[in-house]
C-alpha atoms as a PDB file:
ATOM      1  CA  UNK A   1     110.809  88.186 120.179  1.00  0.00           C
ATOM      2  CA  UNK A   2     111.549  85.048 117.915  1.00  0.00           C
ATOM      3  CA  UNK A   3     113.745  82.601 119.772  1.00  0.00           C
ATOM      4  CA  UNK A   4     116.336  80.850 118.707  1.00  0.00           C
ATOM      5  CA  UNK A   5     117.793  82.567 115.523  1.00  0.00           C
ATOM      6  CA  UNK A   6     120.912  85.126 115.790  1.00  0.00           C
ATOM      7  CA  UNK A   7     119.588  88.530 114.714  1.00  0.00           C
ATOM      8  CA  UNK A   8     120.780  91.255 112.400  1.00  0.00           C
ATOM      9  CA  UNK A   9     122.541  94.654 113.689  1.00  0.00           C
ATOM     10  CA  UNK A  10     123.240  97.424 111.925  1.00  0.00           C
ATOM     11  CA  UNK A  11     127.095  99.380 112.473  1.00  0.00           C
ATOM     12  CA  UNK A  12     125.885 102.264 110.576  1.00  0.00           C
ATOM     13  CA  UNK A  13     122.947 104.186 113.401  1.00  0.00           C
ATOM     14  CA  UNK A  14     120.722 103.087 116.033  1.00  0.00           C
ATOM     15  CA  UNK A  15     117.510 101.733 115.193  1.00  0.00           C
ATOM     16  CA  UNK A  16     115.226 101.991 118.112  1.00  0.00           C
ATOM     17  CA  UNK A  17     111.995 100.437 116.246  1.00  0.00           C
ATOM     18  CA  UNK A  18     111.030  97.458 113.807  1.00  0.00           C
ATOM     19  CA  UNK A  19     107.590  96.717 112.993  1.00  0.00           C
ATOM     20  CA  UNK A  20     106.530  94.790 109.984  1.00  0.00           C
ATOM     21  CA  UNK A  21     103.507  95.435 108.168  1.00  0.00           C
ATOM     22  CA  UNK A  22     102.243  91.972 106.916  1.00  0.00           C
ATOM     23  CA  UNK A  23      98.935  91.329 104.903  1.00  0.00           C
ATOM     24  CA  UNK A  24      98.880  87.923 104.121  1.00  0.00           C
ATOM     25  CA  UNK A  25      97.194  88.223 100.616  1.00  0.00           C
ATOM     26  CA  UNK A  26      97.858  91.107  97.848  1.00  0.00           C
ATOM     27  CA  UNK A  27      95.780  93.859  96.939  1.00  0.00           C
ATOM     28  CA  UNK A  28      94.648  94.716  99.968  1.00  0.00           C
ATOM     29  CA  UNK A  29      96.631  98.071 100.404  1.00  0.00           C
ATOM     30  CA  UNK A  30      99.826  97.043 102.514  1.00  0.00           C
ATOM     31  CA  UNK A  31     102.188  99.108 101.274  1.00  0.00           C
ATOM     32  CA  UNK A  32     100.093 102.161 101.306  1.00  0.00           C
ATOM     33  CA  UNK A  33      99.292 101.288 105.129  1.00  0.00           C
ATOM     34  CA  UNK A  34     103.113 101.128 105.584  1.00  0.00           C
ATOM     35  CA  UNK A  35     103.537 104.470 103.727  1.00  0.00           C
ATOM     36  CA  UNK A  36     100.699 106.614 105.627  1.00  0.00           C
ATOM     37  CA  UNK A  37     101.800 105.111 108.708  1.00  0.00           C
ATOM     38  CA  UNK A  38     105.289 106.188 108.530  1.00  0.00           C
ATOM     39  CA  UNK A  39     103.783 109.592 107.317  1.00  0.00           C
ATOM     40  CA  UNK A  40     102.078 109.858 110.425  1.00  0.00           C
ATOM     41  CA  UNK A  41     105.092 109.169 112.712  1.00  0.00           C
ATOM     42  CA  UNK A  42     107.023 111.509 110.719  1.00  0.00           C
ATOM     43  CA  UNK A  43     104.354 114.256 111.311  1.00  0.00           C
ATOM     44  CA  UNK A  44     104.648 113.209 114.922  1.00  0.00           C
ATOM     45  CA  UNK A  45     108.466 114.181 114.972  1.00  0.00           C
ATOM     46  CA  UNK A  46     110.032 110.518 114.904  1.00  0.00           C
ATOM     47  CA  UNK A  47     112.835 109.882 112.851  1.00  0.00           C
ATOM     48  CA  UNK A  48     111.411 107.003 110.276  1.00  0.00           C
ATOM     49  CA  UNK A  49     112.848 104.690 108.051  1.00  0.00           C
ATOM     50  CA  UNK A  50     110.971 101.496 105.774  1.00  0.00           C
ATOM     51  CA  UNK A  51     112.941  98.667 104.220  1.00  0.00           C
ATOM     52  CA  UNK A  52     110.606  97.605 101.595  1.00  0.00           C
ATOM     53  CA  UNK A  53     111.151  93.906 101.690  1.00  0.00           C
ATOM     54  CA  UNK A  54     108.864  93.282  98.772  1.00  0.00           C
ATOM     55  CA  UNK A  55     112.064  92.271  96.374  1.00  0.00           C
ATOM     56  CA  UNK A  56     110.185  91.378  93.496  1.00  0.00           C
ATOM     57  CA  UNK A  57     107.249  93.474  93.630  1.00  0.00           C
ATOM     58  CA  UNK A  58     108.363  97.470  95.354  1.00  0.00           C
ATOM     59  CA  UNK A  59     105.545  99.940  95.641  1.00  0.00           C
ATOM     60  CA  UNK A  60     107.486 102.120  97.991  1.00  0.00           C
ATOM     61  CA  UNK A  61     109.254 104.080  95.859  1.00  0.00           C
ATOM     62  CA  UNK A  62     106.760 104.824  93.731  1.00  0.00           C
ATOM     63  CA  UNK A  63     104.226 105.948  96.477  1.00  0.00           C
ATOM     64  CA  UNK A  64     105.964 108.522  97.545  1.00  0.00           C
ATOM     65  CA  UNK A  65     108.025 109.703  93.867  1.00  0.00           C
ATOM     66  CA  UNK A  66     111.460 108.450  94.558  1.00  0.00           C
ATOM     67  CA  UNK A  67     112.857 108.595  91.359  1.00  0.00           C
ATOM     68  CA  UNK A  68     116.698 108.596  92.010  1.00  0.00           C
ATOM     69  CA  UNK A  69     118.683 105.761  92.282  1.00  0.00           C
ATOM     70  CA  UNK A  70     120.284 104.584  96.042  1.00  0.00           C
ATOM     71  CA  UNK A  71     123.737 105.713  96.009  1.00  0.00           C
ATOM     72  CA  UNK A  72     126.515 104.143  98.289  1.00  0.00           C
ATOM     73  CA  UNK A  73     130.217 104.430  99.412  1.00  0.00           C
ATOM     74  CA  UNK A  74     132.719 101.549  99.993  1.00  0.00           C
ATOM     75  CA  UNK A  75     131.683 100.055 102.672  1.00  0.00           C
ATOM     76  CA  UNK A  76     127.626 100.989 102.663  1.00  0.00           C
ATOM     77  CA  UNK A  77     124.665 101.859 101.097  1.00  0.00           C
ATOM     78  CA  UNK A  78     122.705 105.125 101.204  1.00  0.00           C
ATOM     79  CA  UNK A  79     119.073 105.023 101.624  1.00  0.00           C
ATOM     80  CA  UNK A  80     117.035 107.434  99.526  1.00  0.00           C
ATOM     81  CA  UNK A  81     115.288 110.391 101.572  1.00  0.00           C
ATOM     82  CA  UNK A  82     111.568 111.191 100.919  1.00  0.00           C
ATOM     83  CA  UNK A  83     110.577 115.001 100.498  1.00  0.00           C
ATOM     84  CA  UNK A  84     109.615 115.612 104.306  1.00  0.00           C
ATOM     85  CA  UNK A  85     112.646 113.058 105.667  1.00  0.00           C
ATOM     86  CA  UNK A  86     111.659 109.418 105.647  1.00  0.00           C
ATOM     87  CA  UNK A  87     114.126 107.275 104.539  1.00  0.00           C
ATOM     88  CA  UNK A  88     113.426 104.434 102.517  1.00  0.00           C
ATOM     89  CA  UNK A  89     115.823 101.028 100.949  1.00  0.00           C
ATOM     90  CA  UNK A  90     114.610  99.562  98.201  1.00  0.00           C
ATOM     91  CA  UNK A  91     114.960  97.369  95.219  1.00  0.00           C
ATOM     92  CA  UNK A  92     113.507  99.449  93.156  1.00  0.00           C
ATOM     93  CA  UNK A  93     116.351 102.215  93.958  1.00  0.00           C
ATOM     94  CA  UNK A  94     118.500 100.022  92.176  1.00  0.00           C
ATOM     95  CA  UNK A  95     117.423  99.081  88.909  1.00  0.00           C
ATOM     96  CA  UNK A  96     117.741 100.992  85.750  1.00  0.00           C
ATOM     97  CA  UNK A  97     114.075 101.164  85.038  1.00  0.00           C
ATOM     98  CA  UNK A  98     111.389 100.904  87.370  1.00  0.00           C
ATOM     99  CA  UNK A  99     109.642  98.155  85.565  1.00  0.00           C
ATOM    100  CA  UNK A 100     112.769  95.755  85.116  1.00  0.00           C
ATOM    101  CA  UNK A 101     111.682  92.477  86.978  1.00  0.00           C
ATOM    102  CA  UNK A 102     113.410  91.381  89.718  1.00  0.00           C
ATOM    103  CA  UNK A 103     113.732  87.527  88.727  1.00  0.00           C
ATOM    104  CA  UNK A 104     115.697  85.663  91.496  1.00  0.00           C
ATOM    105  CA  UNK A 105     115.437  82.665  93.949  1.00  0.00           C
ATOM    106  CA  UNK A 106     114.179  82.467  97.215  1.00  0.00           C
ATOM    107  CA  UNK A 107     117.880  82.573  98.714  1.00  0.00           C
ATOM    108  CA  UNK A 108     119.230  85.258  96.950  1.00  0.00           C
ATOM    109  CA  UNK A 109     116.101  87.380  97.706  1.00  0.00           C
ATOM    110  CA  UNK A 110     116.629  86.125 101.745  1.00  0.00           C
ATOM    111  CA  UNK A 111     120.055  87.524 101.316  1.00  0.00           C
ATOM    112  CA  UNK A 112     119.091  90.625  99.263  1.00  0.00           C
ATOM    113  CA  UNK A 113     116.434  91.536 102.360  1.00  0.00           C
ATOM    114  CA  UNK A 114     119.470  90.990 105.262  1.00  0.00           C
ATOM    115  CA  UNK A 115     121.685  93.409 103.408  1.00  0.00           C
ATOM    116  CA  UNK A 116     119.147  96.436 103.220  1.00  0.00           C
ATOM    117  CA  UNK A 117     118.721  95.983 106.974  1.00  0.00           C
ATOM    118  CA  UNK A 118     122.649  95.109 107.844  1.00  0.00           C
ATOM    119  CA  UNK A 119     124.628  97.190 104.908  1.00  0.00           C
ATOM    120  CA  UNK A 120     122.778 100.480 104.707  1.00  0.00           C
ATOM    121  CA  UNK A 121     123.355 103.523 106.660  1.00  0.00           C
ATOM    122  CA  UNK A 122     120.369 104.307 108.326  1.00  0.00           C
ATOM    123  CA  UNK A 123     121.672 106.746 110.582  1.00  0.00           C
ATOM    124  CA  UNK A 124     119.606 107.042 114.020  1.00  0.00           C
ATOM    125  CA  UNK A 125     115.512 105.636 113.511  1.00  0.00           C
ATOM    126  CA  UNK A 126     113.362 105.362 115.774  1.00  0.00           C
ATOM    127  CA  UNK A 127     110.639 103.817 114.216  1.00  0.00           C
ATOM    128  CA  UNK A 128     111.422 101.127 111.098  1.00  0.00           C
ATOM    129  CA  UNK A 129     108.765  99.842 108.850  1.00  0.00           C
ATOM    130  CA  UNK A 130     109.274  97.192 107.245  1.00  0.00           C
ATOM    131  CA  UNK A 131     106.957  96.344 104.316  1.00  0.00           C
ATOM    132  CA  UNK A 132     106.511  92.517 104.123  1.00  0.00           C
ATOM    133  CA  UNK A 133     105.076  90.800 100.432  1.00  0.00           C
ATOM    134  CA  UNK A 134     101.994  88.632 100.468  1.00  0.00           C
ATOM    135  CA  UNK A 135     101.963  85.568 102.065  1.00  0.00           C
ATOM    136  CA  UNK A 136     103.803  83.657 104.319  1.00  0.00           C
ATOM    137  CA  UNK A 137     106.898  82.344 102.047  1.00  0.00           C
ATOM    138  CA  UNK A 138     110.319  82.615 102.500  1.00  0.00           C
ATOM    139  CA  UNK A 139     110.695  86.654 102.777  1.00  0.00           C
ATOM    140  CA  UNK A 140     108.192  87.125 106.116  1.00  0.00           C
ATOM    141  CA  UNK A 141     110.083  84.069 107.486  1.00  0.00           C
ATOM    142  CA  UNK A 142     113.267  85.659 106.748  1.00  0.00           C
ATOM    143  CA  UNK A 143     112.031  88.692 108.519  1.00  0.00           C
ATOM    144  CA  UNK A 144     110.613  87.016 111.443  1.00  0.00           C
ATOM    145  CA  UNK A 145     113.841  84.874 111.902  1.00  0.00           C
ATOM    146  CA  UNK A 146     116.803  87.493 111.194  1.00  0.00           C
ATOM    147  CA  UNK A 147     115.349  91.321 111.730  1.00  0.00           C
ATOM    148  CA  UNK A 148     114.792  92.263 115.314  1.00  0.00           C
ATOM    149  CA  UNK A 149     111.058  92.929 115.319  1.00  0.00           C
ATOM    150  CA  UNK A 150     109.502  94.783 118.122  1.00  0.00           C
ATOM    151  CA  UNK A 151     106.097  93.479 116.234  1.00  0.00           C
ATOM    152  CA  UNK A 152     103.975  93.532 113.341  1.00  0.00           C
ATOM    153  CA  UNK A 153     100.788  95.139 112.019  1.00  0.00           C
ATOM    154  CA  UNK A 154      98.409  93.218 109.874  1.00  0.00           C
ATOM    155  CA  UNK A 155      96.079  94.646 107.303  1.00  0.00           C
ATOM    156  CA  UNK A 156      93.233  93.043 106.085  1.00  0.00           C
ATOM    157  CA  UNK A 157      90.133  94.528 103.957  1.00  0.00           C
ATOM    158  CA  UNK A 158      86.367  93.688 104.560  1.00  0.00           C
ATOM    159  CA  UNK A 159      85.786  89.909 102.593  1.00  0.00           C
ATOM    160  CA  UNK A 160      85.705  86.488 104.303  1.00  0.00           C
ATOM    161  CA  UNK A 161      87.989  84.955 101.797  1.00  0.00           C
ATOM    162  CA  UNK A 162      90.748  87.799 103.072  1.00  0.00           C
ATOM    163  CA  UNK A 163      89.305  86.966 106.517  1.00  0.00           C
ATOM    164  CA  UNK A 164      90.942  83.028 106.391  1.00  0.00           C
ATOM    165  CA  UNK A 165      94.097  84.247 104.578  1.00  0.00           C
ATOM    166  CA  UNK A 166      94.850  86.739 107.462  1.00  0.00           C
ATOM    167  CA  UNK A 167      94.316  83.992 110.432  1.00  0.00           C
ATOM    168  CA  UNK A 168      96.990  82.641 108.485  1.00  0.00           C
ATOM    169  CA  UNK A 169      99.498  85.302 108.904  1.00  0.00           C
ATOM    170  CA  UNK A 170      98.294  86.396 112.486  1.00  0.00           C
ATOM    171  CA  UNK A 171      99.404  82.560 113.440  1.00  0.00           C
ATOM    172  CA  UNK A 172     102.336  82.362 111.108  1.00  0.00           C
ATOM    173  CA  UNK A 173     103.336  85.378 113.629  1.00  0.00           C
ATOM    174  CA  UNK A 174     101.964  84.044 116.783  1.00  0.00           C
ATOM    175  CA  UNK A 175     103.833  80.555 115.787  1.00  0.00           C
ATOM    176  CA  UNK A 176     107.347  82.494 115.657  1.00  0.00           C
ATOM    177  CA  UNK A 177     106.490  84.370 118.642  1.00  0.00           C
ATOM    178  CA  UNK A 178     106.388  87.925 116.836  1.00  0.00           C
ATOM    179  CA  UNK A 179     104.161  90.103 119.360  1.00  0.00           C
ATOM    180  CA  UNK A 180     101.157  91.725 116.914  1.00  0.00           C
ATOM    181  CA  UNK A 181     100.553  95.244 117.593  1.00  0.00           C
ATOM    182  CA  UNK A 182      96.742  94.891 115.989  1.00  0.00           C
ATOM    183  CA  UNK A 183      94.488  94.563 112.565  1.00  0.00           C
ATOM    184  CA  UNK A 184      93.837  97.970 110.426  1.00  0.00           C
ATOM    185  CA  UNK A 185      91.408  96.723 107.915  1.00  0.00           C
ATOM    186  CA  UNK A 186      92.219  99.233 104.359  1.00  0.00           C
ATOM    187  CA  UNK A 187      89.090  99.798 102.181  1.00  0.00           C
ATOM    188  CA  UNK A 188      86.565  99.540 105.216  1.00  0.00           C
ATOM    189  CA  UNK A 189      84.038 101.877 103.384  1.00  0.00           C
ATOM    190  CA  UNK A 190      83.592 104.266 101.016  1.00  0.00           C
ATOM    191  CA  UNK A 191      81.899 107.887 101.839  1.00  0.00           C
ATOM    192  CA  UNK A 192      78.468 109.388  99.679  1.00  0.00           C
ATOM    193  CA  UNK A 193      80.392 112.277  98.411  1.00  0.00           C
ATOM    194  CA  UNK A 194      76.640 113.763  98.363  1.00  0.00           C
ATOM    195  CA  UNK A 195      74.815 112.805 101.042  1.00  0.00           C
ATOM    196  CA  UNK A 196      77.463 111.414 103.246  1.00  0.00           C
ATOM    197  CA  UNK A 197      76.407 107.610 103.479  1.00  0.00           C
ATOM    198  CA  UNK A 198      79.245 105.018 104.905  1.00  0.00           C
ATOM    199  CA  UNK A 199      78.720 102.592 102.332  1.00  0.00           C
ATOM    200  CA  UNK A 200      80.335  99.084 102.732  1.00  0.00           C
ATOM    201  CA  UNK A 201      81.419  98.369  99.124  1.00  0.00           C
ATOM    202  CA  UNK A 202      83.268  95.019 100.037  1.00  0.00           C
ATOM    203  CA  UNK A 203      80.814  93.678 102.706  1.00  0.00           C
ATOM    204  CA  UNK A 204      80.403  94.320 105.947  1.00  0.00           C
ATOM    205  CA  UNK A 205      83.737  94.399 107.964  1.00  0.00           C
ATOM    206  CA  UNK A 206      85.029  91.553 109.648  1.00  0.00           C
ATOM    207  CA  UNK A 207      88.174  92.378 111.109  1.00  0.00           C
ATOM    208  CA  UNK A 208      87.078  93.910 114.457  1.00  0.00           C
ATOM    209  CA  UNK A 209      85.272  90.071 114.880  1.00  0.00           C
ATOM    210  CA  UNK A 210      88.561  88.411 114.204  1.00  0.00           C
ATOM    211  CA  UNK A 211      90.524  90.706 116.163  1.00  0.00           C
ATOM    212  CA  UNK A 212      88.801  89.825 119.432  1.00  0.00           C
ATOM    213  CA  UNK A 213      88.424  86.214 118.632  1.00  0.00           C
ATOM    214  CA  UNK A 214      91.838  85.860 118.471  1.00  0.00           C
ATOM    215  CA  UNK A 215      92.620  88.250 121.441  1.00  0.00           C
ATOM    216  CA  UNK A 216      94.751  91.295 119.814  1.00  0.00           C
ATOM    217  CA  UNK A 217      93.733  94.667 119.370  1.00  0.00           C
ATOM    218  CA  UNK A 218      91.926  96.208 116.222  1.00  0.00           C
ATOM    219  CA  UNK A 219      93.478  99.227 115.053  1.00  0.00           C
ATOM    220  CA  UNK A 220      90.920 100.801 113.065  1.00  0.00           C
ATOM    221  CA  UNK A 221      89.308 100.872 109.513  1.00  0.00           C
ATOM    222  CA  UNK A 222      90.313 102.591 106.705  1.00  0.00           C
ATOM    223  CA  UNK A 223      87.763 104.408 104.201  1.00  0.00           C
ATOM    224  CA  UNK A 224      88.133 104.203 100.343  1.00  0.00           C
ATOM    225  CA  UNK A 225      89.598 107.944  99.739  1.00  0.00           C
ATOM    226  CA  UNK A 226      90.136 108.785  95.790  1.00  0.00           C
ATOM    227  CA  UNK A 227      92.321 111.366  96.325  1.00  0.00           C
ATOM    228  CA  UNK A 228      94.177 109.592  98.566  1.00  0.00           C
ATOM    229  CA  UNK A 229      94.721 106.911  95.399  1.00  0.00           C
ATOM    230  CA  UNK A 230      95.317 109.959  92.999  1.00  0.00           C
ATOM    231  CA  UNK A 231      98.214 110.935  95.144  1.00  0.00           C
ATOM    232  CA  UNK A 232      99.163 108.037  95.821  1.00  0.00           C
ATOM    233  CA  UNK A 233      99.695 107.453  92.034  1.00  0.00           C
ATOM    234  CA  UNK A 234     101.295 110.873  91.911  1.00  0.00           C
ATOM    235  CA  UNK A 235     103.652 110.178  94.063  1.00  0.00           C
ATOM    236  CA  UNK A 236     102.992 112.555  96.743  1.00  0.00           C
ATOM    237  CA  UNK A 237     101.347 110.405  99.546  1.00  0.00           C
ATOM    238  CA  UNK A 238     102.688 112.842 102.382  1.00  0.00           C
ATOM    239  CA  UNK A 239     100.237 115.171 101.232  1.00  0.00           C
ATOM    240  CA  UNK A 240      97.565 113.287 102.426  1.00  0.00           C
ATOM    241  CA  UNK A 241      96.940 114.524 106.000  1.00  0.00           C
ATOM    242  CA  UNK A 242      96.744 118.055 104.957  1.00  0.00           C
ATOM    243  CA  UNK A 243      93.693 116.828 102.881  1.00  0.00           C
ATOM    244  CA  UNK A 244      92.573 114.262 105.609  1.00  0.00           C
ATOM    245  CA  UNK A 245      93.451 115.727 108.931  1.00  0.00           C
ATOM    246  CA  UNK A 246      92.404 113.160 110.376  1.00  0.00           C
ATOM    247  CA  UNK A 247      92.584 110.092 108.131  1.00  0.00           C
ATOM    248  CA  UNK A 248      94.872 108.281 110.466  1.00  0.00           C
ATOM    249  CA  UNK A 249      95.369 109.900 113.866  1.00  0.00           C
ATOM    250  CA  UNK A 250      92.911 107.388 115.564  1.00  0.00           C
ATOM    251  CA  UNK A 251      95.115 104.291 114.128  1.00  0.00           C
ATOM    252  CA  UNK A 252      98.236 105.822 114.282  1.00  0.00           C
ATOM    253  CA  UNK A 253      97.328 106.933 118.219  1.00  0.00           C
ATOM    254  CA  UNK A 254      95.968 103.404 118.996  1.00  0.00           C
ATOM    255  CA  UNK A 255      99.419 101.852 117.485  1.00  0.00           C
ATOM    256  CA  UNK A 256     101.579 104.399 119.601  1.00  0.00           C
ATOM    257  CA  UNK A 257     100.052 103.766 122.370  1.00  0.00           C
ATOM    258  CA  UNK A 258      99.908  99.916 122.289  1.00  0.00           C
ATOM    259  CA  UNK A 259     103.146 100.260 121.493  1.00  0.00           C
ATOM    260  CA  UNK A 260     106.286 100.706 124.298  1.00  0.00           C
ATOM    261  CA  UNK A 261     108.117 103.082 122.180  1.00  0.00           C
ATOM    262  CA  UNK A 262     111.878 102.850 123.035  1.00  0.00           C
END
């Protein structure tokens, strides 16, 4: 746990859970490691919530077709409920359109990210996920300083140039004594849809190296799937293990039981 900073509570449930999904740099599929990995504890019976602190740039919403805009009462806001239960706050469920930019400062955004996590009734979670922007500006230190994170995931992708950019954010975390629960590298390889090949489109995968040289666990790599991108896109990203049995047990295994689960 960070020391040395008051953190957040929220009077509307009990959450049990907060892990923060942190990449470092953008593109290298995040938010959709956030999304299948709360589909995945949902499929495992866990009551799952993700606070999409990526103010100015939400994919949450979209991966999984949440359309309808957050509603509240007087006192509280109400988070928006995917089909099979997760619930999800974001900025995105506020806007009129979904491509309005969100133009705002630093502070306000700091402020913005406190409220989804102290003003919204979450009800009883046991597992929050909390989907960090690129980088290691203002919003991850916000995160690291005022949420009470249990610890953080960090996805990377197969290039060196990703490589140095994630050291960065596995000691921005280490540096504000955040534990990290381990690497999953996204876009590891893609499969010969003929002849079954693993072929490493990006280079060959560095993550597992960088894990143990810096002495936390690697999670596991994920393949380049294009139906897993087509539903993605459709909005319908809880489909995806009835495709891909399989597609994350191993990680999502590995991350439970690494993982003291409260």
């Amino acid at each position: 746990m960070t020391q040395g900073f008051e953190k957040l509570s929220n009077k509307y449930g009990n959450i049990k859970n907060v892990i923060a999904i942190m990449s470092g740099k953008g593109g290298v599929g995040k938010s959709s490691v956030t999304a299948l990995t709360a589909v995945f504890l949902r499929q495992k019976g866990y009551k799952v919530a993700i606070l999409d602190a990526d103010v100015t740039g939400p994919s949450i919403p979209k991966l999984f077709g949440l359309r309808d805009k957050a509603r509240g009462t007087e006192t509280a806001i109400l988070p928006s409920e995917t089909a099979t239960g997760i619930k999800v706050m974001s900025t995105n469920l506020l806007l009129d359109a979904e491509d309005q930019p969100v133009i705002w400062r630093g502070p306000i955004i700091a402020g913005v990210i406190k409220q989804f996590y102290e003003d919204v009734m979450w009800g009883d979670v046991d597992f929050m996920l909390v989907d960090l922007p690129p980088g290691t500006g203002d919003v991850p230190l916000t995160v690291m300083q005022s949420l009470p994170l249990d610890g953080i995931i960090v996805v990377s992708s197969p290039q060196q140039l990703v490589d140095m950019i994630v050291k960065k954010a596995i000691h921005m975390a280490q540096d504000m004594n955040v534990p990290i629960l381990g690497i999953v590298e996204n876009m590891s390889y893609i499969k010969c849809p003929k002849c079954g090949e693993e072929i490493s489109l990006f280079g060959k995968s560095t993550a597992p190296q960088t894990a143990n040289n810096m002495g936390i666990p690697f999670l596991g790599g994920l393949p380049i799937l294009p139906d897993v991108a087509e539903l993605s896109d459709e909005g319908r990203i809880e489909l995806v293990n009835n495709i891909h049995t399989d597609f994350f047990e191993e990680i999502g295994d590995k991350l439970i039981k690494s993982f003291d689960i409260k």
